[in-house]
C-alpha atoms as a PDB file:
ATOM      1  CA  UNK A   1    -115.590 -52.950 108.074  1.00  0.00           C
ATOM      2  CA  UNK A   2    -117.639 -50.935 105.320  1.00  0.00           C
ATOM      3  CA  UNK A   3    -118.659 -52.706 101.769  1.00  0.00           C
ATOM      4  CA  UNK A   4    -115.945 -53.311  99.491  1.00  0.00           C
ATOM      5  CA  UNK A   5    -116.198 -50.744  96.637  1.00  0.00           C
ATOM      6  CA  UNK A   6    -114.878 -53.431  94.171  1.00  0.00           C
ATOM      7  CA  UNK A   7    -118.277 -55.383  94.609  1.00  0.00           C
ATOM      8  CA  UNK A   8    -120.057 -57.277  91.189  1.00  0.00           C
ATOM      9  CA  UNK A   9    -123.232 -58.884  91.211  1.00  0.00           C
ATOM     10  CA  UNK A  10    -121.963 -62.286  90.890  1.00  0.00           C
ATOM     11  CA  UNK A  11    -118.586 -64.152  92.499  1.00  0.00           C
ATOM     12  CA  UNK A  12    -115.547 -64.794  89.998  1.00  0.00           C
ATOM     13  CA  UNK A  13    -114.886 -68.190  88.772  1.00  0.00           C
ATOM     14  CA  UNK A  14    -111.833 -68.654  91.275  1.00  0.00           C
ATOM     15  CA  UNK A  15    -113.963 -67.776  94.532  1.00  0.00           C
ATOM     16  CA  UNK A  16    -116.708 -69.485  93.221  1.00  0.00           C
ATOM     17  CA  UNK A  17    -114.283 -72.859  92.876  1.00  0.00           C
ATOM     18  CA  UNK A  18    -112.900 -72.009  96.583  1.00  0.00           C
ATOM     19  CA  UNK A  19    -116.566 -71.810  97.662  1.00  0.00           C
ATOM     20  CA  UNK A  20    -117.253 -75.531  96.556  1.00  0.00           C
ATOM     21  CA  UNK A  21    -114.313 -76.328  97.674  1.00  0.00           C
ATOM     22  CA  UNK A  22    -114.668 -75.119 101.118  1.00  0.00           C
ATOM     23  CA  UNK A  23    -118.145 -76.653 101.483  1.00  0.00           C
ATOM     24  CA  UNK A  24    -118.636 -79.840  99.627  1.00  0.00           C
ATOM     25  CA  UNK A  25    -118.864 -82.821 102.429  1.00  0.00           C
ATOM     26  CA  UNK A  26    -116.776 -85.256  99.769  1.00  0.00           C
ATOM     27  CA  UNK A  27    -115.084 -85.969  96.968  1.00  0.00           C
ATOM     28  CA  UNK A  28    -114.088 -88.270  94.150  1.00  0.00           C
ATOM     29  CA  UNK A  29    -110.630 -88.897  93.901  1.00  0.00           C
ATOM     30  CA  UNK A  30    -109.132 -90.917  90.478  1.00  0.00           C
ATOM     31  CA  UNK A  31    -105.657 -91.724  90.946  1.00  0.00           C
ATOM     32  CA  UNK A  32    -103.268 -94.676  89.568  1.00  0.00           C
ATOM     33  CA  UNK A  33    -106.244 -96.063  87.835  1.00  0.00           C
ATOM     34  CA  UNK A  34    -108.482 -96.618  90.782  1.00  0.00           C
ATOM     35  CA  UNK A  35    -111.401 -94.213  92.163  1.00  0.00           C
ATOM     36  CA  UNK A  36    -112.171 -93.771  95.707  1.00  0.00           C
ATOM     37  CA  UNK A  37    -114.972 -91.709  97.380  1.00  0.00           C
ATOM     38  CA  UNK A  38    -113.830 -90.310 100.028  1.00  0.00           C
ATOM     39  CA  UNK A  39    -116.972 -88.663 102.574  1.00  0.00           C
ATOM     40  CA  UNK A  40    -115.481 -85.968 105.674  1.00  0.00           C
ATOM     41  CA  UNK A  41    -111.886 -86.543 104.720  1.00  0.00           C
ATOM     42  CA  UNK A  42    -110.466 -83.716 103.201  1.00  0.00           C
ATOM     43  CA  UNK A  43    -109.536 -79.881 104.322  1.00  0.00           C
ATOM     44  CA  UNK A  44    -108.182 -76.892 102.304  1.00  0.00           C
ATOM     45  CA  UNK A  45    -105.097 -74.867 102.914  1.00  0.00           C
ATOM     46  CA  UNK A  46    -105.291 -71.150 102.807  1.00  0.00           C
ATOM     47  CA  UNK A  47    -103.264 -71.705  99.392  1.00  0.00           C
ATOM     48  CA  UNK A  48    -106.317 -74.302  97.790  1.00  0.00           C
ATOM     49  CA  UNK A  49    -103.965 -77.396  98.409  1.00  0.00           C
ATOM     50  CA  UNK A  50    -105.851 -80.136  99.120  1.00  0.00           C
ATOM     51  CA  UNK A  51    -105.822 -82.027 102.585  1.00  0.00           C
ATOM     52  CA  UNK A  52    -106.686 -85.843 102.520  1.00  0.00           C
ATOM     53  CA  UNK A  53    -106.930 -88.051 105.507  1.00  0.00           C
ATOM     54  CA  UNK A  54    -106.892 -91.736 104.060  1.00  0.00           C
ATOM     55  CA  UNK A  55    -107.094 -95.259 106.166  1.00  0.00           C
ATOM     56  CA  UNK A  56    -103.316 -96.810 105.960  1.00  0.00           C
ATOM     57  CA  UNK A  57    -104.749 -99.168 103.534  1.00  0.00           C
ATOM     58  CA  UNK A  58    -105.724 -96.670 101.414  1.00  0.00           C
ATOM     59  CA  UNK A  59    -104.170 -96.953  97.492  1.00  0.00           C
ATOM     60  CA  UNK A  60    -103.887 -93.476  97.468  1.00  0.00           C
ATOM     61  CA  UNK A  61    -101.275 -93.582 100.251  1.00  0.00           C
ATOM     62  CA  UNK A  62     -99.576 -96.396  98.812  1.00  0.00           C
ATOM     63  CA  UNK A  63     -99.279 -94.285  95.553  1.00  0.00           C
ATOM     64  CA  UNK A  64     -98.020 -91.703  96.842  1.00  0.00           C
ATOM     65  CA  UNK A  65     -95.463 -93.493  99.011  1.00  0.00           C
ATOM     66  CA  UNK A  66     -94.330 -95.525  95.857  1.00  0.00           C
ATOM     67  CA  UNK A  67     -94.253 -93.077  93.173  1.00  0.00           C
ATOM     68  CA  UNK A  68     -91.327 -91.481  91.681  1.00  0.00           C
ATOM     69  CA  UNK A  69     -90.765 -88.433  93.717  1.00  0.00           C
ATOM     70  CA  UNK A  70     -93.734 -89.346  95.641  1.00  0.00           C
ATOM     71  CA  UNK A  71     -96.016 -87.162  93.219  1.00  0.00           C
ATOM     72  CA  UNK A  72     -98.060 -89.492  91.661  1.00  0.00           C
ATOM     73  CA  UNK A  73    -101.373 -87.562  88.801  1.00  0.00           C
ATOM     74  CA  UNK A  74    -104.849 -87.329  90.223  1.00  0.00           C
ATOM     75  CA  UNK A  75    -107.747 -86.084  89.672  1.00  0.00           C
ATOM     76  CA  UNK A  76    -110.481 -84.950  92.589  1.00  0.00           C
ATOM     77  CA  UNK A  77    -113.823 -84.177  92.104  1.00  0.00           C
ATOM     78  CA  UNK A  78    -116.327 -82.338  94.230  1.00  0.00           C
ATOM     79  CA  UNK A  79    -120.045 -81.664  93.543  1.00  0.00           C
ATOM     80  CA  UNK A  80    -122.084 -78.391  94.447  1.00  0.00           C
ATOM     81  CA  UNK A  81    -125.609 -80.031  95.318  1.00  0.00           C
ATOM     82  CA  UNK A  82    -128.226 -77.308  96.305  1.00  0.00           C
ATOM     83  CA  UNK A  83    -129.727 -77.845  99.836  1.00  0.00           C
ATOM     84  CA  UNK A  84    -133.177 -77.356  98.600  1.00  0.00           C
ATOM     85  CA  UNK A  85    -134.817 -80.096  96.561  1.00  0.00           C
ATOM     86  CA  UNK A  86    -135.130 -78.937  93.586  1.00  0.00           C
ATOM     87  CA  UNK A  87    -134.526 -80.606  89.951  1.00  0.00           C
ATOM     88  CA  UNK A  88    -131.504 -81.158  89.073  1.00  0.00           C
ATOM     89  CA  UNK A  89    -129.669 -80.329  92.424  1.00  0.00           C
ATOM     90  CA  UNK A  90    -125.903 -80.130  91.184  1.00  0.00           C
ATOM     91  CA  UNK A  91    -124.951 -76.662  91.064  1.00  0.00           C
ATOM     92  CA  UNK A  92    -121.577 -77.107  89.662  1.00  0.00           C
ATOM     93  CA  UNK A  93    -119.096 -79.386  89.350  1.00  0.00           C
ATOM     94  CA  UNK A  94    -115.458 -78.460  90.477  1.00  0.00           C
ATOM     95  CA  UNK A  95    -112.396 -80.880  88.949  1.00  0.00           C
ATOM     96  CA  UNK A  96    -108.792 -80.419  90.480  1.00  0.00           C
ATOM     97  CA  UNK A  97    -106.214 -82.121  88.429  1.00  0.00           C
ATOM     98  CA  UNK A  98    -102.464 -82.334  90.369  1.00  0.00           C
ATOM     99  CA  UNK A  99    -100.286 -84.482  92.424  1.00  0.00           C
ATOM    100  CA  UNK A 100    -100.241 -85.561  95.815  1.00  0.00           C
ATOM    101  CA  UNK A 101     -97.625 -86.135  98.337  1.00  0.00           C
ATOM    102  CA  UNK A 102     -97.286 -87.071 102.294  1.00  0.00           C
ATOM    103  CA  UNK A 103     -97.258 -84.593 104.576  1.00  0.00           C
ATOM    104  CA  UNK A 104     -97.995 -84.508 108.218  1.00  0.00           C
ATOM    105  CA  UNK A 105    -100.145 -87.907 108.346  1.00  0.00           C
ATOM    106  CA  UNK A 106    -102.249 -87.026 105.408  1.00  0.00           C
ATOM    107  CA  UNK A 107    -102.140 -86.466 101.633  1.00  0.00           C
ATOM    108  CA  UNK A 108    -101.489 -82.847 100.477  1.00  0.00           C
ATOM    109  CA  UNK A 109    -102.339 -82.903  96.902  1.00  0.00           C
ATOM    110  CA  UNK A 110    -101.423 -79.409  95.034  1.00  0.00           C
ATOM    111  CA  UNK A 111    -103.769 -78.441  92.087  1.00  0.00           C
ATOM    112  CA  UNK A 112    -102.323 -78.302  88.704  1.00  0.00           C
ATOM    113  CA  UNK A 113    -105.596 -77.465  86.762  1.00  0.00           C
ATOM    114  CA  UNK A 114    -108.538 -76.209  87.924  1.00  0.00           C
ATOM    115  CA  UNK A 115    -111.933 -76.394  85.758  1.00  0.00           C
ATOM    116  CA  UNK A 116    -115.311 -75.231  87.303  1.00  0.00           C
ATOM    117  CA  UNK A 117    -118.243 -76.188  85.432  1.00  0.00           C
ATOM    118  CA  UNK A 118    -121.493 -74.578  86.410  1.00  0.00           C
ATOM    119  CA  UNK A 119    -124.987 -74.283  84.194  1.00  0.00           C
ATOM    120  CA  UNK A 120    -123.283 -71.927  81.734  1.00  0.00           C
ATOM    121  CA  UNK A 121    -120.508 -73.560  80.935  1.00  0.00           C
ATOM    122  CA  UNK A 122    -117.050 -74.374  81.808  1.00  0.00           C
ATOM    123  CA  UNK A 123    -114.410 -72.190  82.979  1.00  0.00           C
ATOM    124  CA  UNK A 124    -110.314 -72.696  83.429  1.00  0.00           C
ATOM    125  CA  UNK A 125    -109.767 -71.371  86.796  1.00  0.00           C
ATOM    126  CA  UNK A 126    -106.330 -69.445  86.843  1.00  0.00           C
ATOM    127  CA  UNK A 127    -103.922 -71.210  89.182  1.00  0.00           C
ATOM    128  CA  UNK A 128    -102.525 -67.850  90.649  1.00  0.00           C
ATOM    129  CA  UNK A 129    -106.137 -66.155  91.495  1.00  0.00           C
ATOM    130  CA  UNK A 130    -107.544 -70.132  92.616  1.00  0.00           C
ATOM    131  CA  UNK A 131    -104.711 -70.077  95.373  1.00  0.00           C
ATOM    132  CA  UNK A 132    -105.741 -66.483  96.879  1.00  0.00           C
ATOM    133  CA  UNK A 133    -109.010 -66.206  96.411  1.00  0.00           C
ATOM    134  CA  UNK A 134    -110.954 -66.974  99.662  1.00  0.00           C
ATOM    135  CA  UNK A 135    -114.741 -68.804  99.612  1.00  0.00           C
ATOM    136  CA  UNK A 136    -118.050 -66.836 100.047  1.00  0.00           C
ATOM    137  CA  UNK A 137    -118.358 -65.325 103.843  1.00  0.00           C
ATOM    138  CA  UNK A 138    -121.859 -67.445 103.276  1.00  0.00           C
ATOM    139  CA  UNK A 139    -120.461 -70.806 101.990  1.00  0.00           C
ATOM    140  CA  UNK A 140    -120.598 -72.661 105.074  1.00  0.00           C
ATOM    141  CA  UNK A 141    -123.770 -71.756 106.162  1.00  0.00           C
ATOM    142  CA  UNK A 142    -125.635 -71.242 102.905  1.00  0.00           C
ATOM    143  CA  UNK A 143    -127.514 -74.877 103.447  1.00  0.00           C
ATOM    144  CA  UNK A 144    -128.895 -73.787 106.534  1.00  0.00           C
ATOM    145  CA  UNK A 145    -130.005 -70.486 104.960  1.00  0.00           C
ATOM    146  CA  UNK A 146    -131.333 -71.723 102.269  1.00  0.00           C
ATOM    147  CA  UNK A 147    -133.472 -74.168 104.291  1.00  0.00           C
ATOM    148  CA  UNK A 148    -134.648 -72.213 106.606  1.00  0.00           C
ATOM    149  CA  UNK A 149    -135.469 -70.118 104.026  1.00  0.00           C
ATOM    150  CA  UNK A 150    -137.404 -72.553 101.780  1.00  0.00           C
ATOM    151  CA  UNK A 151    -139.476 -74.344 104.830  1.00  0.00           C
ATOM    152  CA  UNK A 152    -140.238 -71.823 106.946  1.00  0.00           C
ATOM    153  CA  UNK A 153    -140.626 -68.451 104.336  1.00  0.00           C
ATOM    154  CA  UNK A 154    -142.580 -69.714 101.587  1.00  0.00           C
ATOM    155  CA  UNK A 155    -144.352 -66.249 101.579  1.00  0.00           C
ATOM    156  CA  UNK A 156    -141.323 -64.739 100.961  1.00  0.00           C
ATOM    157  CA  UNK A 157    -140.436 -66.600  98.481  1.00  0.00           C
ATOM    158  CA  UNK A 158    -143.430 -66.001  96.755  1.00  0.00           C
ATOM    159  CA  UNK A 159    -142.924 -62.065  97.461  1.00  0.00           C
ATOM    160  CA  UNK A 160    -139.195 -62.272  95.428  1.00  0.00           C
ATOM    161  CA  UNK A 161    -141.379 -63.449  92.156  1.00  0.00           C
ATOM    162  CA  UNK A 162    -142.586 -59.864  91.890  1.00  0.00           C
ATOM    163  CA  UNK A 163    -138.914 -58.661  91.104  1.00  0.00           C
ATOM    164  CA  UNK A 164    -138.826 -61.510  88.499  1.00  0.00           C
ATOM    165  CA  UNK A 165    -139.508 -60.768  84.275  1.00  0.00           C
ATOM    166  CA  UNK A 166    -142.883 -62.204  83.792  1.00  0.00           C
ATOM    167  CA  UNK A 167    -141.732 -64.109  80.454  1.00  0.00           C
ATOM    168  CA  UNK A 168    -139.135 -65.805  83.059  1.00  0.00           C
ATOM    169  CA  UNK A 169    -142.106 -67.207  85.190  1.00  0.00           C
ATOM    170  CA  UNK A 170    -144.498 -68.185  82.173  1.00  0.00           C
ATOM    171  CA  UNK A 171    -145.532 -71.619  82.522  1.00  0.00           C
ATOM    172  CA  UNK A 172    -144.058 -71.755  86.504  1.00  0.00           C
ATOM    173  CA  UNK A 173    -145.196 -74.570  88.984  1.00  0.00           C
ATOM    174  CA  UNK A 174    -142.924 -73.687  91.507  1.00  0.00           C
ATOM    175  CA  UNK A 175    -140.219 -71.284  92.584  1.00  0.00           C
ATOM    176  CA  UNK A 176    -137.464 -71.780  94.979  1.00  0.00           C
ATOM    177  CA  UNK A 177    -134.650 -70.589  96.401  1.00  0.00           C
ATOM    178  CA  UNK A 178    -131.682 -72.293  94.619  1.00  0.00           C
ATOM    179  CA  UNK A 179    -128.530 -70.442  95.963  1.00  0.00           C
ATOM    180  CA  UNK A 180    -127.407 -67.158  98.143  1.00  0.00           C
ATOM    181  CA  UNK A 181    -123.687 -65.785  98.357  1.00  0.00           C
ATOM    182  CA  UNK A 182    -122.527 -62.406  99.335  1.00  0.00           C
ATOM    183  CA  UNK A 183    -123.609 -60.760  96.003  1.00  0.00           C
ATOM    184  CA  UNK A 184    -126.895 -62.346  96.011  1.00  0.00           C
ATOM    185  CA  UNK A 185    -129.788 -64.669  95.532  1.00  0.00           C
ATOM    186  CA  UNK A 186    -130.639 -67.550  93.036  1.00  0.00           C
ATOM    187  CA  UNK A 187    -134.611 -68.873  92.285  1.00  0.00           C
ATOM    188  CA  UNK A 188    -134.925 -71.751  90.645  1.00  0.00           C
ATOM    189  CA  UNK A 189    -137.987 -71.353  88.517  1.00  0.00           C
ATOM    190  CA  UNK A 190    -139.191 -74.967  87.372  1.00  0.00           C
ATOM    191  CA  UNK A 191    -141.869 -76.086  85.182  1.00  0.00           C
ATOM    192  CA  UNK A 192    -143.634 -78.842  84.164  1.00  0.00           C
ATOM    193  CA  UNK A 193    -141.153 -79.683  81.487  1.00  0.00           C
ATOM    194  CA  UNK A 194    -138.071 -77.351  82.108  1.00  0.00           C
ATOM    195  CA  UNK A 195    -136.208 -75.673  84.491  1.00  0.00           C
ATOM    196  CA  UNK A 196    -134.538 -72.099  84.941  1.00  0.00           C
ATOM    197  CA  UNK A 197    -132.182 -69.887  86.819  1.00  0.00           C
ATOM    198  CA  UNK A 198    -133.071 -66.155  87.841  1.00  0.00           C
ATOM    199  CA  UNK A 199    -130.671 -63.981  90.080  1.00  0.00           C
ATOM    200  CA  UNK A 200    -131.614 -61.354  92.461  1.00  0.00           C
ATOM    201  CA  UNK A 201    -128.698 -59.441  93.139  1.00  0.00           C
ATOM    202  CA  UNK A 202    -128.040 -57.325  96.652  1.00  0.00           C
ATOM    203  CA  UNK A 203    -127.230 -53.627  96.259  1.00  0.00           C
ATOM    204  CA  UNK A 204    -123.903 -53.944  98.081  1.00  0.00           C
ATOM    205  CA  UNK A 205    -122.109 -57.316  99.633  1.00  0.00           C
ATOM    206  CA  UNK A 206    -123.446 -59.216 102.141  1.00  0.00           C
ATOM    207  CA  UNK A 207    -120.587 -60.048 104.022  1.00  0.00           C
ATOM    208  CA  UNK A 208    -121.920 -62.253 107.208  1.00  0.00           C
ATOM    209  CA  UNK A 209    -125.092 -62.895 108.191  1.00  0.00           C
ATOM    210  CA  UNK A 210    -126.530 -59.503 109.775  1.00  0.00           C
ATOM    211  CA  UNK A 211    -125.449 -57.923 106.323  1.00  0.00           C
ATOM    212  CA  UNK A 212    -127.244 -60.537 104.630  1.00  0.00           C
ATOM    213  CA  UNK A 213    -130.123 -60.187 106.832  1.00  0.00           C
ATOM    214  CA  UNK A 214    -130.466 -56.724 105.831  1.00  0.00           C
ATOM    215  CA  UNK A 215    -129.546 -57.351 102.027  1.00  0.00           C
ATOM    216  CA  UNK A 216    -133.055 -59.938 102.234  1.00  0.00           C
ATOM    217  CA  UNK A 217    -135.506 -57.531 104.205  1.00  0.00           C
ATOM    218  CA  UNK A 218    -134.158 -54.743 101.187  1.00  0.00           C
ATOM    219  CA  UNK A 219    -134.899 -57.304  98.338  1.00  0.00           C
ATOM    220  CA  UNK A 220    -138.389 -57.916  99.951  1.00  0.00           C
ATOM    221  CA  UNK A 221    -139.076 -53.735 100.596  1.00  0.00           C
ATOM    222  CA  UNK A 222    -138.177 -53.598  96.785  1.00  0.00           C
ATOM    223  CA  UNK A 223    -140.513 -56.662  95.757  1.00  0.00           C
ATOM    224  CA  UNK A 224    -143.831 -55.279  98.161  1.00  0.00           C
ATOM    225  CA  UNK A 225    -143.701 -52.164  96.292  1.00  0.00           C
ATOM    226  CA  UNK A 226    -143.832 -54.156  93.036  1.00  0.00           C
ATOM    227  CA  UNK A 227    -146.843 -55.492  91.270  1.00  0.00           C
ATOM    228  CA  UNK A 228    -147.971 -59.183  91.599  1.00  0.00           C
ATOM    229  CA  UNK A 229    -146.606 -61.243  88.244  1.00  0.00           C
ATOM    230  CA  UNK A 230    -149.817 -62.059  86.125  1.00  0.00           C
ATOM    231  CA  UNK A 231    -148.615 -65.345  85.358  1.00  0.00           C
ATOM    232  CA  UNK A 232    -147.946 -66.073  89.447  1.00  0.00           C
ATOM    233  CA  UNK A 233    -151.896 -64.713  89.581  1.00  0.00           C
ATOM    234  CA  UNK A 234    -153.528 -66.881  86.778  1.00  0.00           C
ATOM    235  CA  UNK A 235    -151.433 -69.871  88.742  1.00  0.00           C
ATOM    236  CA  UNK A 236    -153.309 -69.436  92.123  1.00  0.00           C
ATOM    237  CA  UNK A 237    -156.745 -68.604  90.242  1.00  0.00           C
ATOM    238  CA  UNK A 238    -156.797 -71.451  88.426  1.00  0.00           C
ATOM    239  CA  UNK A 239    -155.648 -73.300  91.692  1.00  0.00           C
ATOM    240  CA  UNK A 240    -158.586 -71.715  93.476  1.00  0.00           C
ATOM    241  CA  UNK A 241    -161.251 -72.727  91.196  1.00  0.00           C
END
């Protein structure tokens, strides 16, 4: 299949929410006036419902068994945590307010709200575009990428900087790779006191990995024929002497 001709630069709020929701590893869920973490218990529909599995003891299943027309208010929460350490690892936050009910031997709880908060803000995800928009291609497997990334291609890492504003790496201890989706990549730029964001985007979608591949090795071409950042240069002089 050839690239989409509707690509942006950066996802939309509602694939951005499925794309948490696909890969986060738990969830908080508030419900009946108790909290429970729940850790590798939940799946996603192809509509964004919500798939719980719960112990039989479980007050959630209780709830939803007892309650009027067994659709009891909740609230679940899911956290974005970058796979690189970096400060301040949580991405975004995603909140789903709804109701559950029981279906099949778990909890299908159906989303009523949807609110996505990320670093610039937060956003009201529409219902309609929350329950057809699909994740990233590169959700699932962004943690490995980003790793593998990180530990084993510092240089290249490095290399990206040149396609970075000097004023956005004044005062820079240390740059790494933050995020990657099919539109492109994130550096976090930290320094001693602050943090920030810069994004490198790809010049068409990376759809699965041997698109991303090439989507990298074009960002890098681009960044060898650019000059090294001054403020990248005085940082290794100074670490020299």
């Amino acid at each position: 299949m050839g690239d989409s001709h509707t690509w942006t630069a950066a996802p939309a709020a509602a694939e951005r929410a499925r794309s948490v929701l696909a890969a986060a590893w738990s969830c908080a869920v508030t419900a009946d006036g108790g909290r429970e973490e729940l850790v590798g218990a939940h799946s996603v529909a192809d509509d964004g419902r919500v798939l719980l599995r719960v112990p039989e003891d479980s007050a959630l299943l209780a709830a939803a068994i007892c309650a009027p027309r067994g659709e009891p208010s909740a609230v679940l929460e899911f956290a974005d945590v970058a796979p690189v350490p970096v400060r301040g690892r949580i991405r975004a936050r995603l909140w789903l307010a709804g109701w559950f009910a029981p279906e099949d031997g778990h909890l299908a709880f159906t989303p009523t709200r949807v609110v996505l908060r990320q670093s610039s803000g937060a956003v009201v995800v529409d219902l309609d575009e929350f329950a057809t928009a699909a994740p990233d291609p590169l959700a699932l497997a962004e943690a490995r990428l980003l790793t593998h990334l990180a530990d084993c291609h510092g240089d290249a890492v490095e290399r990206l900087t040149r396609l970075v504003d000097a004023d956005s790496l004044h005062g820079a201890v240390r740059v790494r790779p933050l995020a990657v989706d099919r539109h492109g990549l994130t550096l976090r730029i930290e320094r001693a006191r602050a943090h920030g964001d810069v994004r490198l985007p790809f010049h068409a979608p990376a759809d699965d990995i041997a698109r991303l591949t090439e989507r990298m090795h074009a960002l890098l071409a681009q960044a060898s024929a650019a000059s090294c950042p001054r403020a990248l240069q005085r940082q290794r002089t100074d670490g020299e002497g």
